[in-house]
C-alpha atoms as a PDB file:
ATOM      1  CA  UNK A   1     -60.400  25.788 251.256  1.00  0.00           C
ATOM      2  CA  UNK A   2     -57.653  27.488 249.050  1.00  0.00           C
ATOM      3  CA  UNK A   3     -59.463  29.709 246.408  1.00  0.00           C
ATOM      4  CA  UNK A   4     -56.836  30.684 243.594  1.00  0.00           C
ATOM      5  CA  UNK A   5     -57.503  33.911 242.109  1.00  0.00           C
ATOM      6  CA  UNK A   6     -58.856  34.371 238.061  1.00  0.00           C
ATOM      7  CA  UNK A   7     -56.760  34.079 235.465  1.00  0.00           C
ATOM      8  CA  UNK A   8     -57.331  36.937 232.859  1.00  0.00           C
ATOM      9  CA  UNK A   9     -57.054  36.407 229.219  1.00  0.00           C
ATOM     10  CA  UNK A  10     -56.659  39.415 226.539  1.00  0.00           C
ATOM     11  CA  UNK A  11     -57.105  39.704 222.928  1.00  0.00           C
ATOM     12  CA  UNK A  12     -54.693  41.824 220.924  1.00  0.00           C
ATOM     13  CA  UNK A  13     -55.693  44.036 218.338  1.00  0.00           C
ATOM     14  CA  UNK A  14     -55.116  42.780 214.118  1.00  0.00           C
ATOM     15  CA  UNK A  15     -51.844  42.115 212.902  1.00  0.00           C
ATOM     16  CA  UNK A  16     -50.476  41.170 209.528  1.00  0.00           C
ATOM     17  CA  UNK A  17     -50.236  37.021 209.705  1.00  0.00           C
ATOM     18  CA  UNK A  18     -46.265  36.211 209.628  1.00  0.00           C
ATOM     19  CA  UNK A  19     -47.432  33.006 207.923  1.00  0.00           C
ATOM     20  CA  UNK A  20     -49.655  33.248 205.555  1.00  0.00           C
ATOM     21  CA  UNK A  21     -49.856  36.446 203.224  1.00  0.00           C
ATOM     22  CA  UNK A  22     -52.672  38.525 203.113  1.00  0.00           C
ATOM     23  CA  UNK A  23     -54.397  37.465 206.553  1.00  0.00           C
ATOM     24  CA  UNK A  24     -54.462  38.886 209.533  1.00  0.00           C
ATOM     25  CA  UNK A  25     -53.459  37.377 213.365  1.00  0.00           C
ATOM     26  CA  UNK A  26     -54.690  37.769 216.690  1.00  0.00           C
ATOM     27  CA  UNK A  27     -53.657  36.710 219.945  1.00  0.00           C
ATOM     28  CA  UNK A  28     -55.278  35.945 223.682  1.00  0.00           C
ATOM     29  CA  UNK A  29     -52.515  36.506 225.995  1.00  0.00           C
ATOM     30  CA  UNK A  30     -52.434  36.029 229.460  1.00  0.00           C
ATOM     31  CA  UNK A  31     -49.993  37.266 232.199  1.00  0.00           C
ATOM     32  CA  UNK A  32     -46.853  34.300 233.638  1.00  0.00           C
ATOM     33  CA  UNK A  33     -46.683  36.038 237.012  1.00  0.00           C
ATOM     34  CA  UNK A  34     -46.242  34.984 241.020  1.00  0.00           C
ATOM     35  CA  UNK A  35     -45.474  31.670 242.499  1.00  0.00           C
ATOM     36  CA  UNK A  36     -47.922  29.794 240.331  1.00  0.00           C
ATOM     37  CA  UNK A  37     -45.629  30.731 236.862  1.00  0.00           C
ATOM     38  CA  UNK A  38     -44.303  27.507 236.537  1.00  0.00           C
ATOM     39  CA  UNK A  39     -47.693  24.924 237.125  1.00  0.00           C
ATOM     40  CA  UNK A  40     -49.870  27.572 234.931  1.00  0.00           C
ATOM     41  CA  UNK A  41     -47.270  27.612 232.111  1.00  0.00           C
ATOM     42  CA  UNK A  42     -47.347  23.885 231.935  1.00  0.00           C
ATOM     43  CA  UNK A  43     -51.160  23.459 231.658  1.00  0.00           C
ATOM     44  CA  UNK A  44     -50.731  26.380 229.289  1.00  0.00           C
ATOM     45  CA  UNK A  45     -48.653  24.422 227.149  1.00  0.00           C
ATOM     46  CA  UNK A  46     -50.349  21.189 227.123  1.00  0.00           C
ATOM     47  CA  UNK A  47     -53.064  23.082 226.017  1.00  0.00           C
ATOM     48  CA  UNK A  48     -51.779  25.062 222.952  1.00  0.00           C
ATOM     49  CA  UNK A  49     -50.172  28.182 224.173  1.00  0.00           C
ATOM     50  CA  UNK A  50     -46.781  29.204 223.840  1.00  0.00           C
ATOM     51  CA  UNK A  51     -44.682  31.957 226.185  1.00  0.00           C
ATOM     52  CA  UNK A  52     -42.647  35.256 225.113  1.00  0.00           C
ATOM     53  CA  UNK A  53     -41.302  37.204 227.847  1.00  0.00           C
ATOM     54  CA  UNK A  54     -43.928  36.744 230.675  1.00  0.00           C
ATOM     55  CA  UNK A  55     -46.704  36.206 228.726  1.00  0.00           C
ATOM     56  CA  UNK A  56     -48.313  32.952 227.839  1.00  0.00           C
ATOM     57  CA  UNK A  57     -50.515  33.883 224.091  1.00  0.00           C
ATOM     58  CA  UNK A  58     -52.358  31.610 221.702  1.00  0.00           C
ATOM     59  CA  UNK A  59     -53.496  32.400 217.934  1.00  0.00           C
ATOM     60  CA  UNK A  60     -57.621  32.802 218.165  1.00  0.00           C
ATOM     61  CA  UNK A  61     -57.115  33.998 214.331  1.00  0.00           C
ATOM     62  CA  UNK A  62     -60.776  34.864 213.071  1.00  0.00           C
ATOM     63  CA  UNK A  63     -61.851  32.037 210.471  1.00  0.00           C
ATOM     64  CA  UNK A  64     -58.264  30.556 210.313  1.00  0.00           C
ATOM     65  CA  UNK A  65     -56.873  27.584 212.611  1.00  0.00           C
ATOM     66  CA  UNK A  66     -53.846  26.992 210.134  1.00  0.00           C
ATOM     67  CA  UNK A  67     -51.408  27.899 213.224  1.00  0.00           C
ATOM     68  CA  UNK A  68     -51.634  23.699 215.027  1.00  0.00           C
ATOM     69  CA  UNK A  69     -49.573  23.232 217.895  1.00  0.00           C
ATOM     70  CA  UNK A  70     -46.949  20.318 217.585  1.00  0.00           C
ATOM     71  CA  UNK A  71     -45.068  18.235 219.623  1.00  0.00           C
ATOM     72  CA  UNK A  72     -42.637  15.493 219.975  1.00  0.00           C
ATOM     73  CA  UNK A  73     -42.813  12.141 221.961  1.00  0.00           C
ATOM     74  CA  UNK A  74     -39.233  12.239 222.892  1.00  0.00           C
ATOM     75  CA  UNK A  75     -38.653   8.281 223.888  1.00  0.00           C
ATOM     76  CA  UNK A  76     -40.379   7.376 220.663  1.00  0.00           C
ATOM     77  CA  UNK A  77     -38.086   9.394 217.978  1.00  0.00           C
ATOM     78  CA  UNK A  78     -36.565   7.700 215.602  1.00  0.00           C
ATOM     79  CA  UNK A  79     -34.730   9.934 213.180  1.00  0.00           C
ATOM     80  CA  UNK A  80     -35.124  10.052 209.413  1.00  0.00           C
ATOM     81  CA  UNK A  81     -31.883   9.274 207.034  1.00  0.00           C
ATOM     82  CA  UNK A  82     -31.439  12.864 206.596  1.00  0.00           C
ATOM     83  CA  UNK A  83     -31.868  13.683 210.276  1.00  0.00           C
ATOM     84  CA  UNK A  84     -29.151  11.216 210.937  1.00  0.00           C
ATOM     85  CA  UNK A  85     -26.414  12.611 208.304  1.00  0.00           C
ATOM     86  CA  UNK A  86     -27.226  16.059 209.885  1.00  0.00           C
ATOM     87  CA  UNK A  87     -26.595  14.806 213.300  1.00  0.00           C
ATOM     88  CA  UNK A  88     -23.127  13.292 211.744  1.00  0.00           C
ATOM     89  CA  UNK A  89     -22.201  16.847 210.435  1.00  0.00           C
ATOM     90  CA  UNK A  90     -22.366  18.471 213.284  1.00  0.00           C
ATOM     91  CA  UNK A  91     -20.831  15.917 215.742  1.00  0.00           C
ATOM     92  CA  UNK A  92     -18.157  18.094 216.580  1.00  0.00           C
ATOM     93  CA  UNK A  93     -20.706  20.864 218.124  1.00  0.00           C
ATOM     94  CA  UNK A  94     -20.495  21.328 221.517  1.00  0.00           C
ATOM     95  CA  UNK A  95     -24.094  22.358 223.484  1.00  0.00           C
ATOM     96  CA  UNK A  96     -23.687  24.349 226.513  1.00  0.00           C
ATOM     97  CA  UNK A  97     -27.122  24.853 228.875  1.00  0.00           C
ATOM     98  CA  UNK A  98     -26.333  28.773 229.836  1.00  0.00           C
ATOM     99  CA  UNK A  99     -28.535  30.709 232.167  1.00  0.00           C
ATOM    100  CA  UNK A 100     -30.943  33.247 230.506  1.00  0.00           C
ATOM    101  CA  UNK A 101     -28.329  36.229 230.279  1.00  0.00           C
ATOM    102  CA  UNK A 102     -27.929  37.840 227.283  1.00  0.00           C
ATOM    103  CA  UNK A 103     -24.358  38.487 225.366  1.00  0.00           C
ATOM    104  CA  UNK A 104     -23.029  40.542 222.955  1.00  0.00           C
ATOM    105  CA  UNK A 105     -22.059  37.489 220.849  1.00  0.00           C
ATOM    106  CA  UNK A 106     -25.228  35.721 221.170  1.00  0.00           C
ATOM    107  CA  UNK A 107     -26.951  39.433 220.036  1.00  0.00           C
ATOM    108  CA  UNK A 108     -24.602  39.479 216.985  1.00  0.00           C
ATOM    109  CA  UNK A 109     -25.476  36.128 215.889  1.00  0.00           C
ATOM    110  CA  UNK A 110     -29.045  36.932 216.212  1.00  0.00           C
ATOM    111  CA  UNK A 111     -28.992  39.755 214.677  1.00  0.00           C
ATOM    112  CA  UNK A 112     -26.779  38.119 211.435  1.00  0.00           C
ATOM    113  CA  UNK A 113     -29.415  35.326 211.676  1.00  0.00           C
ATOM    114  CA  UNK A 114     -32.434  37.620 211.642  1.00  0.00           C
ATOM    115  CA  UNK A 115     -31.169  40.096 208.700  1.00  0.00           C
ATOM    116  CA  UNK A 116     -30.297  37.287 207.021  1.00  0.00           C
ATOM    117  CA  UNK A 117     -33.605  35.136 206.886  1.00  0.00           C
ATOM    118  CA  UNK A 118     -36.359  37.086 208.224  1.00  0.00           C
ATOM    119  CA  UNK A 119     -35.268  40.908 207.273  1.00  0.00           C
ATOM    120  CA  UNK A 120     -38.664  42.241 206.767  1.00  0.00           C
ATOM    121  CA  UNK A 121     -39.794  40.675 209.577  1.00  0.00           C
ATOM    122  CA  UNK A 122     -40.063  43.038 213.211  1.00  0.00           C
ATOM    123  CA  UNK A 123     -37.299  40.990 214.553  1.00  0.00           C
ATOM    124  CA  UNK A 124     -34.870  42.320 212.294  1.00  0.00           C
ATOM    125  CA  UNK A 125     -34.804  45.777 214.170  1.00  0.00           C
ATOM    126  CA  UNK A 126     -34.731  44.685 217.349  1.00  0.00           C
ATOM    127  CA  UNK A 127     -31.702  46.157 219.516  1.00  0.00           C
ATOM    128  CA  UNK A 128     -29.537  44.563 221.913  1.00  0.00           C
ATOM    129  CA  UNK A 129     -31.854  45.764 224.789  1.00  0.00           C
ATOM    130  CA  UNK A 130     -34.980  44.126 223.013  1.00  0.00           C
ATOM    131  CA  UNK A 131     -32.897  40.666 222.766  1.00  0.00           C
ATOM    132  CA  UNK A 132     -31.787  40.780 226.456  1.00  0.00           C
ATOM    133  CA  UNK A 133     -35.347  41.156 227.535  1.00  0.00           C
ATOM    134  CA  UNK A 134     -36.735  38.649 224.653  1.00  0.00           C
ATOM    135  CA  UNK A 135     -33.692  36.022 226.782  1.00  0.00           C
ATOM    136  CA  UNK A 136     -34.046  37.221 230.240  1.00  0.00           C
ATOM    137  CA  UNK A 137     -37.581  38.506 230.702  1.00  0.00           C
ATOM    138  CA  UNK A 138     -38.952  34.976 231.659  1.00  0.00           C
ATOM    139  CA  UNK A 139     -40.609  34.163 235.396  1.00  0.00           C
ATOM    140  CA  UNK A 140     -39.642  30.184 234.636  1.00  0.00           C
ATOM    141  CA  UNK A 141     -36.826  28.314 234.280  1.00  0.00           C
ATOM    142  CA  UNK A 142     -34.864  28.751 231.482  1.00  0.00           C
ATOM    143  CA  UNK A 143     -31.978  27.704 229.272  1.00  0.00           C
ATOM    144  CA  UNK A 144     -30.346  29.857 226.478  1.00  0.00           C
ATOM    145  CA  UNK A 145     -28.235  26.677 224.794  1.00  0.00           C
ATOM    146  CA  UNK A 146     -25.269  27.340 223.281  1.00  0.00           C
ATOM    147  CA  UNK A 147     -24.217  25.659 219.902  1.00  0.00           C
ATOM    148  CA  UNK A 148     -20.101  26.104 219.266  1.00  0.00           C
ATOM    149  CA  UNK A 149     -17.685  24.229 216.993  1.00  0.00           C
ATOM    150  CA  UNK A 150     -14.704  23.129 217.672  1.00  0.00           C
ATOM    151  CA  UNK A 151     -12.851  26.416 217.733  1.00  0.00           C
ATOM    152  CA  UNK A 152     -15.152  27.490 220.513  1.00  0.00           C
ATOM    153  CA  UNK A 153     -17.679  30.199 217.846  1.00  0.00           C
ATOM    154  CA  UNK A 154     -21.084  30.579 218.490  1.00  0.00           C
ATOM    155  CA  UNK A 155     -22.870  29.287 215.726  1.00  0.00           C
ATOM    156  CA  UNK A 156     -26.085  29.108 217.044  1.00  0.00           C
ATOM    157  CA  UNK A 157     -28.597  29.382 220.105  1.00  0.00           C
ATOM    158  CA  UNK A 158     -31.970  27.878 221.331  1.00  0.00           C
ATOM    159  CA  UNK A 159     -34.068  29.790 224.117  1.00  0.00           C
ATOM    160  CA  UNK A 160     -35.559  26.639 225.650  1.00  0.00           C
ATOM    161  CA  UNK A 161     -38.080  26.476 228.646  1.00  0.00           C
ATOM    162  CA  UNK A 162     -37.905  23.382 231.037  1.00  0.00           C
ATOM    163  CA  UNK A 163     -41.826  22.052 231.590  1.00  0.00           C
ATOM    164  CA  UNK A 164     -42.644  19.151 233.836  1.00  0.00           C
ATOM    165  CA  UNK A 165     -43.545  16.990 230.666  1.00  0.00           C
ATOM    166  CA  UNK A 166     -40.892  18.025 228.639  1.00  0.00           C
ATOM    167  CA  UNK A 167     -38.181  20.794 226.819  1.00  0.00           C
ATOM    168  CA  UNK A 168     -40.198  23.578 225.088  1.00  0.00           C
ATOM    169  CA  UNK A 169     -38.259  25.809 222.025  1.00  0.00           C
ATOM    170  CA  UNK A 170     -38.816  29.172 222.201  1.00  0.00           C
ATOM    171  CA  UNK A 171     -37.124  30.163 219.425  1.00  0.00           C
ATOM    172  CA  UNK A 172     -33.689  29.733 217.928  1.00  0.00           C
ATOM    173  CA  UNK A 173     -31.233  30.682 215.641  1.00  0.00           C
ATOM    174  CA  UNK A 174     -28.262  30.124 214.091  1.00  0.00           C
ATOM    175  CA  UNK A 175     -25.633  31.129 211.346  1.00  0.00           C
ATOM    176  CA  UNK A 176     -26.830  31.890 208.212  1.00  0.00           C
ATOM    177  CA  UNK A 177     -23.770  31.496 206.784  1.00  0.00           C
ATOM    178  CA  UNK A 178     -23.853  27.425 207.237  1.00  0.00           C
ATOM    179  CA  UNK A 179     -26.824  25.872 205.592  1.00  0.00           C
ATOM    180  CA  UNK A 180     -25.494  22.941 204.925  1.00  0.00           C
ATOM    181  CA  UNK A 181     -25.380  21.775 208.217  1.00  0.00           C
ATOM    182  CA  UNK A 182     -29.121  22.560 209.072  1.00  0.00           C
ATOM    183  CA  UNK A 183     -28.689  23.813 212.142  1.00  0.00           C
ATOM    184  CA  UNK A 184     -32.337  24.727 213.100  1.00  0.00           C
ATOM    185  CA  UNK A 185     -33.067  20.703 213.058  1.00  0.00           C
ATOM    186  CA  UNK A 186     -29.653  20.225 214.964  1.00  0.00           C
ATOM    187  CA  UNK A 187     -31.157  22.230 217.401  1.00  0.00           C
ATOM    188  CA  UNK A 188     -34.225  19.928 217.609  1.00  0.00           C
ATOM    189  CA  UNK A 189     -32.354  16.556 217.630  1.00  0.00           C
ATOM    190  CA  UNK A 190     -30.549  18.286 220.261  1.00  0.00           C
ATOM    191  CA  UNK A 191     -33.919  19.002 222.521  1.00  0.00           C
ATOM    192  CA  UNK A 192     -34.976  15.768 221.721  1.00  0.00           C
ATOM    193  CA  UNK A 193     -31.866  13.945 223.030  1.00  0.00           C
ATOM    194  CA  UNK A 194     -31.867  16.046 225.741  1.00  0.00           C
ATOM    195  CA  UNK A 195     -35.236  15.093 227.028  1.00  0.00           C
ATOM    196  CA  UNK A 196     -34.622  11.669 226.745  1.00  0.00           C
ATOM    197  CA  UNK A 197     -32.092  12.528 229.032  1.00  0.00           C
ATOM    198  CA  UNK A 198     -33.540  14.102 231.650  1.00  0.00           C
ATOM    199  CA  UNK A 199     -36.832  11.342 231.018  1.00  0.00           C
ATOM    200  CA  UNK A 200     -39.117  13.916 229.606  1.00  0.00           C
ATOM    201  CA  UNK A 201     -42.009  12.706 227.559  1.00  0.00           C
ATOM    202  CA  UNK A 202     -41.727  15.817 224.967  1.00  0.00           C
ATOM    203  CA  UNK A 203     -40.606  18.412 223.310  1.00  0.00           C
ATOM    204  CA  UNK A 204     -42.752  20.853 222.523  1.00  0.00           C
ATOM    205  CA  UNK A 205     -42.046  22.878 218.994  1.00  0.00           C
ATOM    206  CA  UNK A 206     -44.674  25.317 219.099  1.00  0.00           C
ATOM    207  CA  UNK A 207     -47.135  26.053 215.765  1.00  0.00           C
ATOM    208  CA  UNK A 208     -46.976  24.194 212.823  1.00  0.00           C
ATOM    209  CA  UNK A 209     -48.070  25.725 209.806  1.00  0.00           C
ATOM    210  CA  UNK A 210     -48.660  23.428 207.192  1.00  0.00           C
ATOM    211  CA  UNK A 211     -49.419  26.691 204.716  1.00  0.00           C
ATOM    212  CA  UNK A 212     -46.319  28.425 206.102  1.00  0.00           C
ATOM    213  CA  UNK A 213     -42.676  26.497 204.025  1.00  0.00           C
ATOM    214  CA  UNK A 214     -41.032  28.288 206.477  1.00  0.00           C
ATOM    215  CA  UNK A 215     -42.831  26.091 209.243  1.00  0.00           C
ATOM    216  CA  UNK A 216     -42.646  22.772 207.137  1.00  0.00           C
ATOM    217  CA  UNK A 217     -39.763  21.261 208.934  1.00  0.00           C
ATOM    218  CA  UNK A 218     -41.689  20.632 212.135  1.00  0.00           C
ATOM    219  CA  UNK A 219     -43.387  17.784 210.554  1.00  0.00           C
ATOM    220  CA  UNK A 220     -40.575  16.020 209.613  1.00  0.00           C
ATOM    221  CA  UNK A 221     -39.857  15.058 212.690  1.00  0.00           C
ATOM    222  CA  UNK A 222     -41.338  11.370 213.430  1.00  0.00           C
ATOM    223  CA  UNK A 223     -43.478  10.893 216.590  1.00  0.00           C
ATOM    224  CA  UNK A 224     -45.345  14.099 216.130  1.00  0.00           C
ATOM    225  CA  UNK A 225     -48.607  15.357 217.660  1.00  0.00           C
ATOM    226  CA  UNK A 226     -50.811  17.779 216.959  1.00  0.00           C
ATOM    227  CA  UNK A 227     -53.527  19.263 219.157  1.00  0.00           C
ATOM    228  CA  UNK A 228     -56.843  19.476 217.365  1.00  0.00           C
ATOM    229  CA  UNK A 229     -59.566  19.948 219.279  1.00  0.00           C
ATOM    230  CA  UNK A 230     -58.920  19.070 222.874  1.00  0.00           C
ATOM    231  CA  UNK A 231     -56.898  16.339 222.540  1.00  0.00           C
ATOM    232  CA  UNK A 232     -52.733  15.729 221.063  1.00  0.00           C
ATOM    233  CA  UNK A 233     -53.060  13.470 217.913  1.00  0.00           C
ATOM    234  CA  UNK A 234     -50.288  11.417 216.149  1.00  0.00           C
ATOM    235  CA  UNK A 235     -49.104  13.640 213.336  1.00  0.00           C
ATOM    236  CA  UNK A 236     -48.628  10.315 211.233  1.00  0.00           C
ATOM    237  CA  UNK A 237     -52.472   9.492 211.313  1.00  0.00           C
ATOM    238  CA  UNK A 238     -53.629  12.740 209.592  1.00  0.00           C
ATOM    239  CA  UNK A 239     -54.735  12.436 206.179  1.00  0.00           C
ATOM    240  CA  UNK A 240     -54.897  16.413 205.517  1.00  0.00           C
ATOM    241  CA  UNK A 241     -55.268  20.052 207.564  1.00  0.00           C
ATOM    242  CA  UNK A 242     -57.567  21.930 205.770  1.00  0.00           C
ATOM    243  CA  UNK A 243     -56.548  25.563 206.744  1.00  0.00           C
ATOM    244  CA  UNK A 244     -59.348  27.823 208.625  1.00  0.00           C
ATOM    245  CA  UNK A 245     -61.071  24.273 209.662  1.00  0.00           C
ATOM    246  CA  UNK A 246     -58.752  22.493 212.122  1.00  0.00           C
ATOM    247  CA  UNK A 247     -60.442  24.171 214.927  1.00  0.00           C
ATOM    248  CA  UNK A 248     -57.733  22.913 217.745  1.00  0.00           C
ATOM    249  CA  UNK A 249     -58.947  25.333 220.493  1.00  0.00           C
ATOM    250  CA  UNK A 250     -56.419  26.382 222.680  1.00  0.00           C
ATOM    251  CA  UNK A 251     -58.324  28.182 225.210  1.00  0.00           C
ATOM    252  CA  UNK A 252     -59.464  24.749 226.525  1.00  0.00           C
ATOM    253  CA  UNK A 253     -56.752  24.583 229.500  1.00  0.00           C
ATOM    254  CA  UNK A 254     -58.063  22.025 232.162  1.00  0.00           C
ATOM    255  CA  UNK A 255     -57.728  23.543 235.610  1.00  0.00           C
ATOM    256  CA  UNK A 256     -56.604  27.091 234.824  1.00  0.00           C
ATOM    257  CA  UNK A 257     -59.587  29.446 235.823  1.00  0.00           C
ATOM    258  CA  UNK A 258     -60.358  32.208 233.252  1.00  0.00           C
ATOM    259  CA  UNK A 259     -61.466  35.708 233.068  1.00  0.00           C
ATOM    260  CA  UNK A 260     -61.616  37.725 230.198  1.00  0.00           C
ATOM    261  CA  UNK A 261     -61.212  41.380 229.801  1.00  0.00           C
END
């Protein structure tokens, strides 16, 4: 008999919330290491947990569940009006599936993107060397998608992890300069297409934060779940989220063994 070795979880220290002002965060992180990356990242992700570099983390927030993980049922999605005129402006983008390697364009975009929208935010400062490892650092497999118009400029980028049940967004971004052809829920549209594709069931968005208007958009998207408790929800048959009560528990990962430390 085959005994796989513990998986340790760690907590992180307090943090600021980027969410919601005036609270604090905190993470359990575990290592994405060795030939078991790819099978502990997906029960990772089914339940709750999200990856950055090598690491696999979860929010375990004292007295606040407002972060709920969300997800899409690809073959279901039906877009909205406005989803479909967005998907009509930007018909003539072109989306290229590039290996995780990092480029001085994509870097300047970011970068643009970052001062631009989040510039009080850590990511703002990051240098070139912090973006290749944010893009390349990753023990799974991988897609940096490419977003260019018709006169071949980058105009935005999605880090996007390939699961066995679906297309996960890391994170994306985009120019700043073009809001009017909402190119974050392009990007989305785009993963969910994608995954219909390829016959994946989802596409997983990460947290939702229904405090957060910067996280709004992820529930616009029909076909949603949520993960409260230990079990993914339909979106459409929630009547509220009280913040600091949805206790979705993320920790609860069936068949990945767990140490703490």
């Amino acid at each position: 008999m085959t005994h796989r070795p513990p998986q340790f979880f760690y907590t992180t220290a307090s943090l600021p919330c980027p969410y919601v002002e005036g609270r604090t965060e905190r993470k359990v992180v575990t290592d994405l290491a060795g030939l078991n990356a790819d099978s502990l990242h997906d029960r990772l992700s089914r339940g709750g947990f999200r990856r950055s570099h090598n690491i696999a983390y979860a929010p375990v927030c004292p007295g606040c569940r407002s972060c709920i993980p969300i997800r899409i049922r690809a073959a279901e999605f039906i877009p909205s009006r406005t989803q479909r005129r967005i998907a009509a402006a930007n018909a003539d983008l072109h989306a290229y599936e590039m290996p995780p390697r990092a480029t001085g364009e994509q870097f300047l975009l970011f970068q643009r993107y970052q001062r631009t929208r989040h510039g009080e935010g850590d990511m703002a400062a990051m240098s070139f060397y912090d973006y290749r490892a944010m893009v390349e650092d990753t023990p799974i497999e991988t897609w940096l998608v490419e977003f260019r118009d018709k006169e071949d400029r980058l105009i935005g980028g999605c880090l996007t992890d390939r699961l066995t049940d679906g297309l996960s967004a890391v994170y994306s971004f985009y120019a700043p300069e073009l809001p009017r052809r909402s190119l974050g829920t392009q990007a989305i549209l785009w993963l969910v297409s994608r995954a219909q594709e390829l016959k994946l069931p989802y596409v997983y968005l990460g947290y939702w934060v229904p405090e957060s208007p910067k996280m709004a958009y992820k529930a616009k998207f029909s076909q949603s779940e949520v993960l409260i408790g230990n079990s993914w929800i339909d979106l459409a048959a929630q009547s509220h989220f009280p913040s600091a009560t949805i206790a979705h528990q993320p920790l609860a990962v069936p068949s990945a063994p767990m140490s703490t430390g």
